[in-house]
Protein backbone atom coordinates (compact mmCIF):
# COMPACT_ATOMS: atom_id res chain seq x y z
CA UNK A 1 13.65 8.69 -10.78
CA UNK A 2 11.01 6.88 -9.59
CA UNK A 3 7.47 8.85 -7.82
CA UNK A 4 4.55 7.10 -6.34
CA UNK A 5 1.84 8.80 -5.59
CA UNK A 6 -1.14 7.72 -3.41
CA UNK A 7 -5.29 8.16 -3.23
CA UNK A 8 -8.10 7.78 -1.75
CA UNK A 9 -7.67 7.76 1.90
CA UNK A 10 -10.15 9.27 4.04
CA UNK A 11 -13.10 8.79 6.88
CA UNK A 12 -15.13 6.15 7.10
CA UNK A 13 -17.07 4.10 9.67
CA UNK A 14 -15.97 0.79 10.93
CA UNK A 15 -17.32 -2.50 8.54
CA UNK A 16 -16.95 0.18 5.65
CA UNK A 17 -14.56 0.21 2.45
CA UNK A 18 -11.94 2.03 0.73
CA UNK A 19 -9.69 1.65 -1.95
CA UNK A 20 -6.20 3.31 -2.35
CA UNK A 21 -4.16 3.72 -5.53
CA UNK A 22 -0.90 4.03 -6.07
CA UNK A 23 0.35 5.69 -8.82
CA UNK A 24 4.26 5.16 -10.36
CA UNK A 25 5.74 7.09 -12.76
CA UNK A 26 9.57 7.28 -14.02
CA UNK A 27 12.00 3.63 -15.00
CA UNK A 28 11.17 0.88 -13.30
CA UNK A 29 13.39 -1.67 -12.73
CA UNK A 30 12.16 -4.55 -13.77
CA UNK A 31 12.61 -6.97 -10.74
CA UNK A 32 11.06 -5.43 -8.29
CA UNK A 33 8.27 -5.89 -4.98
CA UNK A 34 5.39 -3.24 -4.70
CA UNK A 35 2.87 -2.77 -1.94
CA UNK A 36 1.64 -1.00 1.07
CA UNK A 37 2.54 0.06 4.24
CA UNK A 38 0.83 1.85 7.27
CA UNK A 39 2.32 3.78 10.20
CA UNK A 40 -0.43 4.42 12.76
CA UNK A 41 0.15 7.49 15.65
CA UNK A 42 2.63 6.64 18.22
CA UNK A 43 3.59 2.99 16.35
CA UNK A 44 6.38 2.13 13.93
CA UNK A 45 5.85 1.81 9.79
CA UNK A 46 4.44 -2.01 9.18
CA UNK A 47 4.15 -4.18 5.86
CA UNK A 48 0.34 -4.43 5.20
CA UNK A 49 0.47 -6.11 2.06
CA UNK A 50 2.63 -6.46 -1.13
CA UNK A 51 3.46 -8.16 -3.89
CA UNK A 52 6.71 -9.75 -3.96
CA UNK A 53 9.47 -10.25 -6.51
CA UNK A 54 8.37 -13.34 -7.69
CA UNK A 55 4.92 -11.79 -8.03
CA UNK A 56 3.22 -13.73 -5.38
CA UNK A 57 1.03 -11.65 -2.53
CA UNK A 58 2.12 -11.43 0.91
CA UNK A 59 -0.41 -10.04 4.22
CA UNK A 60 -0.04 -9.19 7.50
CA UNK A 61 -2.26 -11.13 9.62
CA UNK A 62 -4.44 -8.56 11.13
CA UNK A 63 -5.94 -7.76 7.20
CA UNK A 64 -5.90 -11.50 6.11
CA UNK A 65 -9.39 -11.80 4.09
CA UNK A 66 -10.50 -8.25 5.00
CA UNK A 67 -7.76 -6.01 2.00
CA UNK A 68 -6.98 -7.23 -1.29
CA UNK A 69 -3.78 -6.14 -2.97
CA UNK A 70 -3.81 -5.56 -7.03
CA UNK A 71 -2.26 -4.18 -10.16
CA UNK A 72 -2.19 -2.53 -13.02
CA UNK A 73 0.97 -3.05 -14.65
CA UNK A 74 0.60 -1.37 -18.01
CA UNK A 75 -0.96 1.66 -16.07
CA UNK A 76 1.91 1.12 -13.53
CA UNK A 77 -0.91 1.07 -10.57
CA UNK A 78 -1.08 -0.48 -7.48
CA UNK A 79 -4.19 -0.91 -5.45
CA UNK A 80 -5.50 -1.76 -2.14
CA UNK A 81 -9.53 -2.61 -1.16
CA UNK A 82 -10.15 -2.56 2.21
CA UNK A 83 -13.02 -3.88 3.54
CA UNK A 84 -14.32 -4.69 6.96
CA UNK A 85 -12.82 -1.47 8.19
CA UNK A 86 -11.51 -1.43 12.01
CA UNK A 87 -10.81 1.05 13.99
CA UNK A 88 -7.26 -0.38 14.71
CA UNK A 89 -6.57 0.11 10.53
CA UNK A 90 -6.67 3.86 10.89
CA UNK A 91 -2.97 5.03 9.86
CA UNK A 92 -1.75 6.55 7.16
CA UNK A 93 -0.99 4.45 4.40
CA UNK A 94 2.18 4.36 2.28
CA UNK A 95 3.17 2.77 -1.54
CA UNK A 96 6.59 0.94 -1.11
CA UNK A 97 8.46 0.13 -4.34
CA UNK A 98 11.35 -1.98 -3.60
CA UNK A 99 14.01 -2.13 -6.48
CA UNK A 100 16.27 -5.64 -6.49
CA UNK A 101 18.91 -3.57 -8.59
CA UNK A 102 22.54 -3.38 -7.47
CA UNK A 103 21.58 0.01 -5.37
CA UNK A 104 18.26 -2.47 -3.73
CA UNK A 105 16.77 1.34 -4.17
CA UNK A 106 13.34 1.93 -2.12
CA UNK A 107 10.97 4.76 -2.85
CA UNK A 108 8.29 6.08 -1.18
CA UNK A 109 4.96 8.19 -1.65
CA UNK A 110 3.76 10.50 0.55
CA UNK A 111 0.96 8.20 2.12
CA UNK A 112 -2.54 9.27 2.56
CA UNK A 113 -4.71 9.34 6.10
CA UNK A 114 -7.21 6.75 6.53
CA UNK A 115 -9.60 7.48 9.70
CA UNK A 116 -12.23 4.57 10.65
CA UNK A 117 -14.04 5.95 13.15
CA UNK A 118 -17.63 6.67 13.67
């Protein structure tokens, strides 16, 4: 069973940073796509960024040369800088592993609140 488990949400003004982690633990099948979604009050869950199963990187538009998307894979860690905060980012943010097995299993974290405000 997989868990993913995410950090370092929180406040912070617009034009500031952040970086959330992700965290995976349990068997990982080995072709796979890993990334980050958001869900903001009152709007449905969207793809932020991710990396795909070929290993390329994929972005929404609206955080196209603002958020960076990395990993760790021997730590089995999944990152995401965000910088050039907006107010229109604040959501909570979610890790997305995507499993290409015969199931096509997704899990899920928790998410964590990020708040740009000032």
């Amino acid at each position: 069973q997989v868990q993913l488990v995410e950090s370092g949400g929180g406040l912070v003004q617009p034009g500031g940073s952040l970086r959330l982690s992700c965290a995976a633990s349990g068997t990982i099948f080995s072709i796979n796509a890993m990334g980050w979604y958001r869900q903001a009050p009152g709007k449905q869950r969207e793809l932020v960024a991710t990396f795909t199963r070929i290993g390329t990187t994929y972005y929404t538009d609206s955080v196209k040369g603002r958020f960076t998307i990395s990993r760790d894979n021997a730590k089995k860690m999944v990152y995401l800088q965000m910088n050039i905060l907006k107010p229109e980012d604040t959501a909570v943010y979610y890790c997305n592993l995507h499993e290409y097995s015969s199931s096509q299993r997704d899990y899920w974290g928790k998410g964590t609140l990020v708040t740009v405000s000032s």
